[in-house]
N, C-alpha and C. Protein backbone atom coordinates (compact mmCIF):
# COMPACT_ATOMS: atom_id res chain seq x y z
N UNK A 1 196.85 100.44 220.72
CA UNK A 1 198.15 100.70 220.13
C UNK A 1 199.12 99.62 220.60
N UNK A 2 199.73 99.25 220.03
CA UNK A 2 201.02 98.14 220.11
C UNK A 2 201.95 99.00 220.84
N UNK A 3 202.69 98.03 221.59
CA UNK A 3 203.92 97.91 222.32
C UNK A 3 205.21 97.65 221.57
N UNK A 4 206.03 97.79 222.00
CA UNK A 4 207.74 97.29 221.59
C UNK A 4 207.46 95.46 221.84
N UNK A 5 206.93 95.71 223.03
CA UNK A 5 206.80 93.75 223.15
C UNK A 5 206.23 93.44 222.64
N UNK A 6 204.85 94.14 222.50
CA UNK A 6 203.88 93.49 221.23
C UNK A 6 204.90 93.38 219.73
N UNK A 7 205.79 93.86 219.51
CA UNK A 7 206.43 93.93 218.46
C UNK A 7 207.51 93.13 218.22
N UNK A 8 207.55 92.59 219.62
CA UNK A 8 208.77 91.77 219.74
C UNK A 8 208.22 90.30 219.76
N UNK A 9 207.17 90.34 220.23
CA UNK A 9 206.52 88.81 220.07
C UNK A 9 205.73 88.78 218.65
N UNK A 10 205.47 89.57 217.71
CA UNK A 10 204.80 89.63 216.60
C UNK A 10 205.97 89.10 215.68
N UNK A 11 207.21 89.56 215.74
CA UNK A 11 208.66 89.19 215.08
C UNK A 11 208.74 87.33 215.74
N UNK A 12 208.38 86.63 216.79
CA UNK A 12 208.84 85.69 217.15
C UNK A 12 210.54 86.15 218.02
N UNK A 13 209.89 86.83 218.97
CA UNK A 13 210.70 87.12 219.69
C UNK A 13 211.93 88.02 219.40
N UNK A 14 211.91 88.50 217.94
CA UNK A 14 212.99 89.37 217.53
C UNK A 14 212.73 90.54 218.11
N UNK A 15 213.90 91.33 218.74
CA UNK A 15 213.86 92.86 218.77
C UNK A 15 214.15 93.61 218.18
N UNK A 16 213.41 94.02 216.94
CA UNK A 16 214.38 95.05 216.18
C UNK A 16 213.78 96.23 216.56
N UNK A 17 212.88 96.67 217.74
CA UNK A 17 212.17 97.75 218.03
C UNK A 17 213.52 98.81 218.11
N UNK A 18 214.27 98.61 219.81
CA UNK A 18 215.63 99.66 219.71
C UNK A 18 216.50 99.90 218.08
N UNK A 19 216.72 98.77 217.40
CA UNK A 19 217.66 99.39 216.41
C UNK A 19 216.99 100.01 215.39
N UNK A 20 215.83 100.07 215.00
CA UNK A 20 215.07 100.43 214.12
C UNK A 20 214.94 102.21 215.12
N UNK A 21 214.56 102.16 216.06
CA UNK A 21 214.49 103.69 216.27
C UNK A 21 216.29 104.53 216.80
N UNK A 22 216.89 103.89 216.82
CA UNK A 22 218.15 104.04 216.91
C UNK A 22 218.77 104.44 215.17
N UNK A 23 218.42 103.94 214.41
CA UNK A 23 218.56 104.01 212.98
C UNK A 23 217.86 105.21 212.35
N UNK A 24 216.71 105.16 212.83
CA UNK A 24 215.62 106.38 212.17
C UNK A 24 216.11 107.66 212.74
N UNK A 25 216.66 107.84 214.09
CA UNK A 25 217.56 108.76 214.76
C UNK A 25 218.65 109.29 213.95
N UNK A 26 219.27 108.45 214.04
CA UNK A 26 220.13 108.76 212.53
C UNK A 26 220.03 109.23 211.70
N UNK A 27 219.39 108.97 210.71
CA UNK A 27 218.51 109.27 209.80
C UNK A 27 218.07 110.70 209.67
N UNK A 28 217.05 110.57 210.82
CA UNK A 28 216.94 112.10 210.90
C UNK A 28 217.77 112.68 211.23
N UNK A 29 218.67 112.79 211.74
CA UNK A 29 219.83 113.83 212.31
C UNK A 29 220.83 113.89 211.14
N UNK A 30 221.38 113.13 210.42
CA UNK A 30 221.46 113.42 208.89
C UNK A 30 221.18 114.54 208.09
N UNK A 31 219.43 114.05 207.71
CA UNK A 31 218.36 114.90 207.23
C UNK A 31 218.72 116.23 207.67
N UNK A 32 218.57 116.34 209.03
CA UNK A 32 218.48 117.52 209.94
C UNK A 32 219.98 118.58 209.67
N UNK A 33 221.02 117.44 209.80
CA UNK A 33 222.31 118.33 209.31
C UNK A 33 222.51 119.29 207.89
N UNK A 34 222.37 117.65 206.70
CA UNK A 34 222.56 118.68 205.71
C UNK A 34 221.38 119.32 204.77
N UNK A 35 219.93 119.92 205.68
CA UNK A 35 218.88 120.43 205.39
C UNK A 35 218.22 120.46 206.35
N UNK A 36 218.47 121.74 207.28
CA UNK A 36 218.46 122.05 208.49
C UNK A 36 216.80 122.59 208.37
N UNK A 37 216.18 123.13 206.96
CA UNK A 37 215.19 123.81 206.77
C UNK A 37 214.38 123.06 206.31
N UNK A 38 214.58 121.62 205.73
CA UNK A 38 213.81 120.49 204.86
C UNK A 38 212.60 120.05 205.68
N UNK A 39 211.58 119.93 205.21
CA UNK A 39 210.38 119.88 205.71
C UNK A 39 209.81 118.15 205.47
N UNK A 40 209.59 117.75 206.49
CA UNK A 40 209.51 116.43 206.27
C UNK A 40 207.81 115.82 206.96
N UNK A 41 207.80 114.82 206.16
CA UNK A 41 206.91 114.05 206.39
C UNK A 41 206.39 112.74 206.49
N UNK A 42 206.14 111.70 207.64
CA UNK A 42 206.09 110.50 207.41
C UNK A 42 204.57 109.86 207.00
N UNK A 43 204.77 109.05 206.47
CA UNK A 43 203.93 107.81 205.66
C UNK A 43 204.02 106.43 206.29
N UNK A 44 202.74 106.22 206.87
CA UNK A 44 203.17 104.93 207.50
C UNK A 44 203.05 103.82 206.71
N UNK A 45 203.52 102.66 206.87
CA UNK A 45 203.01 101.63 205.63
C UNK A 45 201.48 101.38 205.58
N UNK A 46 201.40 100.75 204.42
CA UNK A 46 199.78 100.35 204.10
C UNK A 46 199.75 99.29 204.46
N UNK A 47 198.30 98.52 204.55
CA UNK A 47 198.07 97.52 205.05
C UNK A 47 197.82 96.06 203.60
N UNK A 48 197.88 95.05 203.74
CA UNK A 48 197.56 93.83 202.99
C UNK A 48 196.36 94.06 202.70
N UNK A 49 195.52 93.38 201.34
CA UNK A 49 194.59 93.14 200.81
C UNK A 49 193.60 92.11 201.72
N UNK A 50 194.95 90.98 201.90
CA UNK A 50 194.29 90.15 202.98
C UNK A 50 195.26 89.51 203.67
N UNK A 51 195.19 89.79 204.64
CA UNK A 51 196.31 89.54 205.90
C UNK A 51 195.92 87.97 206.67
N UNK A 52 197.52 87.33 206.28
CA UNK A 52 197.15 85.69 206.54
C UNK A 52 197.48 85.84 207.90
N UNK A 53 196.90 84.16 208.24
CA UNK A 53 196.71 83.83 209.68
C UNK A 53 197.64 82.78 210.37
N UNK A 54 197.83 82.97 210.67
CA UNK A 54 199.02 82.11 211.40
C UNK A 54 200.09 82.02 210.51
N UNK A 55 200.51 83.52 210.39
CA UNK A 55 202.02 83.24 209.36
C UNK A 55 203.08 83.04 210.30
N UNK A 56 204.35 82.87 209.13
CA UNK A 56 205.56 82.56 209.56
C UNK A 56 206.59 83.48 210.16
N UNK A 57 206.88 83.75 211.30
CA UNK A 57 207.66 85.03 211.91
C UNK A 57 207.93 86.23 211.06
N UNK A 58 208.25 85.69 210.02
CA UNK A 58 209.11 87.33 209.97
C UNK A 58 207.86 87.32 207.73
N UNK A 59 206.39 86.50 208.04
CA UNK A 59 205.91 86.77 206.91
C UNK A 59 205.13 88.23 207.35
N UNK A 60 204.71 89.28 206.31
CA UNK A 60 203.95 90.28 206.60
C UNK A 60 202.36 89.99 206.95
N UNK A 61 201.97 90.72 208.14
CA UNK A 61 200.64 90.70 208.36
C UNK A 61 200.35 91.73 208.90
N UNK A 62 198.83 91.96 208.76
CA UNK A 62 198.34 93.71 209.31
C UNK A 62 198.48 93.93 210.46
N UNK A 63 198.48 92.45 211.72
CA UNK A 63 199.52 93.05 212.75
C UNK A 63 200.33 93.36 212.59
N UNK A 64 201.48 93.23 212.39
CA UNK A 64 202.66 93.20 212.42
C UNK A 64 202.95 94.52 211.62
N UNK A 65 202.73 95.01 210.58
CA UNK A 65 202.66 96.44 209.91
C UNK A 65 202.17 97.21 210.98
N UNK A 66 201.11 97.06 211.43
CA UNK A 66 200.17 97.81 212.61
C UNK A 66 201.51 98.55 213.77
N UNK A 67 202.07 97.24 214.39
CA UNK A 67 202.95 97.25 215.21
C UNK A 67 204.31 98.17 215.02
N UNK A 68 204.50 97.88 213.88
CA UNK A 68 205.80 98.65 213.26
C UNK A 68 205.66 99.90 212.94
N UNK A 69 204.37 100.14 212.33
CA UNK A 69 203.82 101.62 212.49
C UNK A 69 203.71 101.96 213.53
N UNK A 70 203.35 101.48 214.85
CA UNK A 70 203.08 102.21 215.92
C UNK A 70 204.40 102.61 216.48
N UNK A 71 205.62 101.98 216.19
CA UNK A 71 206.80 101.87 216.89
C UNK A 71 206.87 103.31 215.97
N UNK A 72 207.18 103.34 214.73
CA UNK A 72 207.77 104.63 214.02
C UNK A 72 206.90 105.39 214.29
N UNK A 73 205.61 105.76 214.39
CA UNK A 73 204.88 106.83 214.70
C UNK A 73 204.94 107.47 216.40
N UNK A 74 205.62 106.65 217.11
CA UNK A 74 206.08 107.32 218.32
C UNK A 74 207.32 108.30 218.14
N UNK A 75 208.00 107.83 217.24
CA UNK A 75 209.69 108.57 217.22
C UNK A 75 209.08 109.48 215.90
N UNK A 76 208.19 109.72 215.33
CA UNK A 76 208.04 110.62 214.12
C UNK A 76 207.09 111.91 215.47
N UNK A 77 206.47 111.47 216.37
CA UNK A 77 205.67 112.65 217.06
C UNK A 77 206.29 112.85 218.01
N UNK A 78 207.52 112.71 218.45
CA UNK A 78 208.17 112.61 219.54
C UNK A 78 209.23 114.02 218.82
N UNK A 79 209.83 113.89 217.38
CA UNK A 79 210.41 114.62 216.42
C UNK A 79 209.49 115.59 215.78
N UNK A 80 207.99 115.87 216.50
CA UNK A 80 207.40 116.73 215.79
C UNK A 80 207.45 116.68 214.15
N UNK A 81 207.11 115.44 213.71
CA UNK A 81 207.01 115.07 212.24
C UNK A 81 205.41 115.11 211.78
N UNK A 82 204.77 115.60 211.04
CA UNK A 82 203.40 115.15 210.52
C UNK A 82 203.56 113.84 210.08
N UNK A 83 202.74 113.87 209.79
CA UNK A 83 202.07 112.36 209.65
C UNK A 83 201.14 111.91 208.66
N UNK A 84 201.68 110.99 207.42
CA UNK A 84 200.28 111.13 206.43
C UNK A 84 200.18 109.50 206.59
N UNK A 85 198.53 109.42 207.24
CA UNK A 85 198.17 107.92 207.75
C UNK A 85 197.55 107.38 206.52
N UNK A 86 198.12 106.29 205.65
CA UNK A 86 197.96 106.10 204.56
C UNK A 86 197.22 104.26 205.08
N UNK A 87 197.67 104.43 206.34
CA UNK A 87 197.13 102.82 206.33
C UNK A 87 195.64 102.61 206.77
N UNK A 88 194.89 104.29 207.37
CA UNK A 88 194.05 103.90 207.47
C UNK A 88 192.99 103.89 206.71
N UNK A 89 192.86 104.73 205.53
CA UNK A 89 192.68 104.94 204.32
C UNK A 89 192.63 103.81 203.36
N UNK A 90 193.62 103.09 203.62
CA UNK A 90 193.40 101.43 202.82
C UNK A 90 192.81 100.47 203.85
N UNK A 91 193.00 100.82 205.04
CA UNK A 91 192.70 99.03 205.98
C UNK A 91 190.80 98.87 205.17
N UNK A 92 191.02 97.71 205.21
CA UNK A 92 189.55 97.28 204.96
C UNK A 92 188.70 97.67 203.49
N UNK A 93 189.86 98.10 202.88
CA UNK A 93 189.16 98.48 201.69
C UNK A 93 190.37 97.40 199.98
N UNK A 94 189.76 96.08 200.44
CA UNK A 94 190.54 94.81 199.60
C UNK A 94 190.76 95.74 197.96
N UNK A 95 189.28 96.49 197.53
CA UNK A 95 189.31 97.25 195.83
C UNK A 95 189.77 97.76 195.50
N UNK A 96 190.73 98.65 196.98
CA UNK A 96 191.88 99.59 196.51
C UNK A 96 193.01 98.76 195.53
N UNK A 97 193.11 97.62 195.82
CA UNK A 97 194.93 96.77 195.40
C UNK A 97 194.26 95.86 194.29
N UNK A 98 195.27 95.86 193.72
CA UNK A 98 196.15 94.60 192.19
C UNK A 98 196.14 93.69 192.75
N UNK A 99 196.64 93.45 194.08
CA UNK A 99 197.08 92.11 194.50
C UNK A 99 197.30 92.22 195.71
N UNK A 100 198.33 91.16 196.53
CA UNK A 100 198.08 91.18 198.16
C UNK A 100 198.55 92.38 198.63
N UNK A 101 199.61 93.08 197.86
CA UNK A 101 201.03 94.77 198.66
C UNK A 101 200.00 95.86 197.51
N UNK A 102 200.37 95.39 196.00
CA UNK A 102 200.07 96.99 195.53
C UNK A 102 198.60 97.21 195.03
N UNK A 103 198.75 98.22 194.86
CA UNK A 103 197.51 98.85 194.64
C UNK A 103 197.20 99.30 193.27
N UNK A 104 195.58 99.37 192.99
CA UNK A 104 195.30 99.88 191.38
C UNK A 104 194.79 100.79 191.18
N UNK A 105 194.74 101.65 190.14
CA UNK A 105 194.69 102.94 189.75
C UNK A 105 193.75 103.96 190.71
N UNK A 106 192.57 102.90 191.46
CA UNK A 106 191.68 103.58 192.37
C UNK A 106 192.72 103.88 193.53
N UNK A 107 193.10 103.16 194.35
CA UNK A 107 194.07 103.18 195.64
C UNK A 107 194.94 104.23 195.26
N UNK A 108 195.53 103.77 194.05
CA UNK A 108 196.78 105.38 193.98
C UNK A 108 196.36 106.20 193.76
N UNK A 109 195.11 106.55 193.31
CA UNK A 109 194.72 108.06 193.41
C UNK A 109 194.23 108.55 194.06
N UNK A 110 193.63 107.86 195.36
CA UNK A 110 193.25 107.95 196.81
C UNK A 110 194.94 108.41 197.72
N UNK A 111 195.09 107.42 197.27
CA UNK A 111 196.48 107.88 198.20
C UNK A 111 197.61 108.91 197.66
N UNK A 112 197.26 109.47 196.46
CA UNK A 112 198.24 110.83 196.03
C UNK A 112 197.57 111.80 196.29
N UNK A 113 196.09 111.69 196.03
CA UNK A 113 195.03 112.62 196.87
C UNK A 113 195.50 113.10 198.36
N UNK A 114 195.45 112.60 199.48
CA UNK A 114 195.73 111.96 200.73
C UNK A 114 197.29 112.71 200.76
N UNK A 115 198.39 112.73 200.16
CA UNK A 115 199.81 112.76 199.98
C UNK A 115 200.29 114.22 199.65
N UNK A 116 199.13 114.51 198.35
CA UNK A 116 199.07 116.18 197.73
C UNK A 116 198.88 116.99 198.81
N UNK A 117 197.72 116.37 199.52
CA UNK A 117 196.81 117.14 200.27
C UNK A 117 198.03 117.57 201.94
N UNK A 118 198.40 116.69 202.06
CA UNK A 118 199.34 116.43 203.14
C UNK A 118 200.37 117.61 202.85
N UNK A 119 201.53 117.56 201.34
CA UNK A 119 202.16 118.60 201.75
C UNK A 119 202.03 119.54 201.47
N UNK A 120 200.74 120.06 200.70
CA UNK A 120 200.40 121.51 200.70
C UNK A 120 200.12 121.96 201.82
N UNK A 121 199.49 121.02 202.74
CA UNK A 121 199.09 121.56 204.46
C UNK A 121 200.57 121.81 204.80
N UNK A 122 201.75 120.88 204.62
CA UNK A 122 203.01 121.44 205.79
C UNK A 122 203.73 122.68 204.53
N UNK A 123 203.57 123.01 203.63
CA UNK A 123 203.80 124.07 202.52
C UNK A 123 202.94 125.13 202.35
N UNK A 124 202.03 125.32 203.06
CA UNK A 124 201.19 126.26 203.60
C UNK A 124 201.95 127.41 204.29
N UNK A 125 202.72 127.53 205.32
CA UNK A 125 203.26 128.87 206.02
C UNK A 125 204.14 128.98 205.60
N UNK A 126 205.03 128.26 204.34
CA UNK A 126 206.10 128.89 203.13
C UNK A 126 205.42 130.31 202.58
N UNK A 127 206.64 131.35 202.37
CA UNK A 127 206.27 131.72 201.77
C UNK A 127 207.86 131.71 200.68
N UNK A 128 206.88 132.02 199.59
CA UNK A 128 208.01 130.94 198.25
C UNK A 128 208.55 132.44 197.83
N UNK A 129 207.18 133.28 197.15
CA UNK A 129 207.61 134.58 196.89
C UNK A 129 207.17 136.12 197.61
């Protein structure tokens, strides 16, 4: 699992680790105010088709997603948030995507599969009627 420093040297020395969970704090406490009962769930990002090598600071690579996920998935279990891991579901699988970010009709229906499935589990101890 990645570090804040790992995250900070993956940026080229940028820190956006504190303001990014300083922000998501927010965020949720927002959320939390005006839908005190709202049931939430995070999605971590997906990964590249094919993740270049020796990119340019601030270009995307499956480190660097990796990293940033690990940073938000500390403050999402820390907030008792579920969790729908969508990146591991794509890593390593290039047939899911269109191109280098999105994905084609196979990938999205893997991952609405994956998504459905997710909030009927946290919509499970509703009871509606």
């Amino acid at each position: 699992m990645a570090t804040a420093c790992d995250a900070a040297q993956l940026t080229g020395g940028r820190s956006w680790a504190a303001l990014g969970t300083l922000m998501n704090m927010t965020k949720l406490k927002t959320i939390r105010r005006g839908a005190p009962k709202a049931k939430l769930i995070w999605a971590n990002t997906t990964p590249l088709k094919s993740s270049p090598t020796n990119a340019p600071p601030r270009q995307a690579t499956d480190a660097r997603i990796a990293a940033r996920n690990d940073i938000a998935l500390r403050f999402v279990q820390a907030s008792q948030i579920p969790v729908d891991d969508l990146y591991s579901i794509a890593f390593g699988h290039p047939e899911y995507h269109s191109d280098n970010v999105h994905f084609n009709d196979r990938g999205i229906a893997l991952q609405a599969a994956q998504v459905a499935d997710g909030i009927a589990e946290v919509l499970k101890p509703l009871k509606i009627f």
